[in-house]
Protein backbone atom coordinates (compact mmCIF):
# COMPACT_ATOMS: atom_id res chain seq x y z
CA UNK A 1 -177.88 -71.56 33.56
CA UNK A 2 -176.88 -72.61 37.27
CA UNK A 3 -178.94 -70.45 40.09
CA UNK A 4 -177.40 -70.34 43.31
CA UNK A 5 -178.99 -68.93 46.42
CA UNK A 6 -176.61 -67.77 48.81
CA UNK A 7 -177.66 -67.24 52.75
CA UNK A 8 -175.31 -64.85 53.83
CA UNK A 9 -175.83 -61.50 55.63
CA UNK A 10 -172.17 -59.95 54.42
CA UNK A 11 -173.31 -58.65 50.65
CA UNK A 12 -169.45 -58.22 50.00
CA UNK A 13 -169.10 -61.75 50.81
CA UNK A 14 -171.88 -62.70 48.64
CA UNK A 15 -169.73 -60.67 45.67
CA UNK A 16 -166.49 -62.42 46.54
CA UNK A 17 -167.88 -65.81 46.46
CA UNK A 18 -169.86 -64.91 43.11
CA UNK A 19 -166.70 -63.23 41.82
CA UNK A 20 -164.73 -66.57 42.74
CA UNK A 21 -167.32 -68.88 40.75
CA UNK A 22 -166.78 -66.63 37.93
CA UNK A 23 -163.27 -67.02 37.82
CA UNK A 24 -163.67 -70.64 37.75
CA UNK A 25 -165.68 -70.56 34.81
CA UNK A 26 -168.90 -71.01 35.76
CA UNK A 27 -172.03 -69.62 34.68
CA UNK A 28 -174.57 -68.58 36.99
CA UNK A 29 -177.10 -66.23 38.55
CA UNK A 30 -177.33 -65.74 42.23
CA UNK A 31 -179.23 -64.35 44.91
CA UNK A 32 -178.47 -63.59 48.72
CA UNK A 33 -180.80 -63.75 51.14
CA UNK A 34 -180.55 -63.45 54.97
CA UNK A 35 -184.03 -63.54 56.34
CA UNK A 36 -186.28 -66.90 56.56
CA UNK A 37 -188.83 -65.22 54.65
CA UNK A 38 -186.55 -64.18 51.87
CA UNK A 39 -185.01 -67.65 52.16
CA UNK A 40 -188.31 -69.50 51.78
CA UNK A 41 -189.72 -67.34 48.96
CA UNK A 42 -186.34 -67.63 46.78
CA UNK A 43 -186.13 -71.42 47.43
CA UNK A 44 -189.65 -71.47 45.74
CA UNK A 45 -187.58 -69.95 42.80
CA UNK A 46 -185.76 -73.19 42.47
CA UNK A 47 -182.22 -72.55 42.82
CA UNK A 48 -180.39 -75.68 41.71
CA UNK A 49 -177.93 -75.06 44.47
CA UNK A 50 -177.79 -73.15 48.21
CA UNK A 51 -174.54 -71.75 49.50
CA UNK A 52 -175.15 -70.62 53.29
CA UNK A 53 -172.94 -68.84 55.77
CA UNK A 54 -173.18 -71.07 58.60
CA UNK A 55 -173.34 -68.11 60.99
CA UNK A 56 -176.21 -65.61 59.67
CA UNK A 57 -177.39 -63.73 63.07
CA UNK A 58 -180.90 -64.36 63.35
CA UNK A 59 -181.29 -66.98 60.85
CA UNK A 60 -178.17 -69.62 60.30
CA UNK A 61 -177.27 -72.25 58.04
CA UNK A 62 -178.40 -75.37 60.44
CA UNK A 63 -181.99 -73.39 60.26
CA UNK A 64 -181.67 -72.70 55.88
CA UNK A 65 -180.41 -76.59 56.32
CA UNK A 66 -183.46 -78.18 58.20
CA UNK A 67 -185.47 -76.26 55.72
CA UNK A 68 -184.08 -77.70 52.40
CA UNK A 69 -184.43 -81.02 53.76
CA UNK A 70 -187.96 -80.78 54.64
CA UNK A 71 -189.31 -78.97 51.80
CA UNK A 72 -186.86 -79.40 48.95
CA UNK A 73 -184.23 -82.58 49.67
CA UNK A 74 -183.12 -82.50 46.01
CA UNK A 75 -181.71 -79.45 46.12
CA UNK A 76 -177.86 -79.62 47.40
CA UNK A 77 -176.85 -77.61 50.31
CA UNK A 78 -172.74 -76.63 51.01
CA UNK A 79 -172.34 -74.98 53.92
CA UNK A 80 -169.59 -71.80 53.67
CA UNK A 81 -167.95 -70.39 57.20
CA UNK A 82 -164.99 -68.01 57.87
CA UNK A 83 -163.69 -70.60 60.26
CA UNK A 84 -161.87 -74.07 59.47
CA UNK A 85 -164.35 -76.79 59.99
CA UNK A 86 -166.41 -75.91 63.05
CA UNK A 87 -168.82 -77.04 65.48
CA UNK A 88 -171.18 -75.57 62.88
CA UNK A 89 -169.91 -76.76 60.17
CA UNK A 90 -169.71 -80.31 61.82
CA UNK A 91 -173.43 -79.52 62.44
CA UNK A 92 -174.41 -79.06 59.19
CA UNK A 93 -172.66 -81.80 57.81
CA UNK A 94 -174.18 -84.36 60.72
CA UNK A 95 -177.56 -82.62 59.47
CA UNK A 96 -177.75 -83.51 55.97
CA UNK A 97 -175.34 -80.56 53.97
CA UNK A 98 -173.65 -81.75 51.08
CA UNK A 99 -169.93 -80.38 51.69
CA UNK A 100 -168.55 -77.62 53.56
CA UNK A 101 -166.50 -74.97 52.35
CA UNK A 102 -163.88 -72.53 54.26
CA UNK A 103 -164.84 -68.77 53.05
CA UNK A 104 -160.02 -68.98 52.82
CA UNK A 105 -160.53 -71.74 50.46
CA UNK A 106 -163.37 -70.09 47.99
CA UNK A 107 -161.19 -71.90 44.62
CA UNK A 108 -162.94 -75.11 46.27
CA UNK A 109 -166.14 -74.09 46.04
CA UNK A 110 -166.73 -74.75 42.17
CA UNK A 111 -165.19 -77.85 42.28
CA UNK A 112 -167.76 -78.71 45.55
CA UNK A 113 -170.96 -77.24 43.17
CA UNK A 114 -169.77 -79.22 40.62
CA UNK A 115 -169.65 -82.67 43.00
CA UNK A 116 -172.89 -82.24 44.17
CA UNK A 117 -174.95 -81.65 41.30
């Protein structure tokens, strides 16, 4: 079974984006963090794939980013934001993140998951 770990500090849209991977068929169990220390402790879970908000206050995706790389560069990264590609986004992306997703376009996201594993 797939685990995704999802950075994002809006639990309802941690539940839309679960409830639009389910609708595309996939089968997975998730988690949502939005603290570094409940980011580090899940990624020691082994998710096979992260999904992060690029804009968490307090702890963002460029921060969840430069952690994967360092301590788990296997594990794909796909950067999800409210806002068409931005400087973020671009960020991320420059940074080492595997795709980026607009939060409008969710029906991408599997397809993305799929990519990158």
């Amino acid at each position: 079974m797939l685990r995704v770990l999802m950075v994002e500090d809006q639990e309802a849209d941690a539940e839309l984006t679960a409830r639009s991977l389910r609708r595309s068929g996939l089968e997975f169990e998730w988690e949502r963090v939005e603290t570094e220390a409940a980011f580090r402790a899940a990624l020691a879970r082994g998710p096979d794939v992260v999904l992060s908000d690029g804009n968490v206050p307090g702890f963002g995706g460029l921060a969840a980013l430069a952690i994967v790389r360092a301590e788990a560069p296997q594990i794909p990264f796909i950067v999800l934001s409210g806002a068409p590609f931005d400087h973020r986004a671009q960020a991320a992306i420059a940074a080492g993140a595997a795709d980026f997703i607009c939060k409008a376009d969710l029906g991408a996201l599997a397809p993305a998951i799929a990519r990158v594993l």
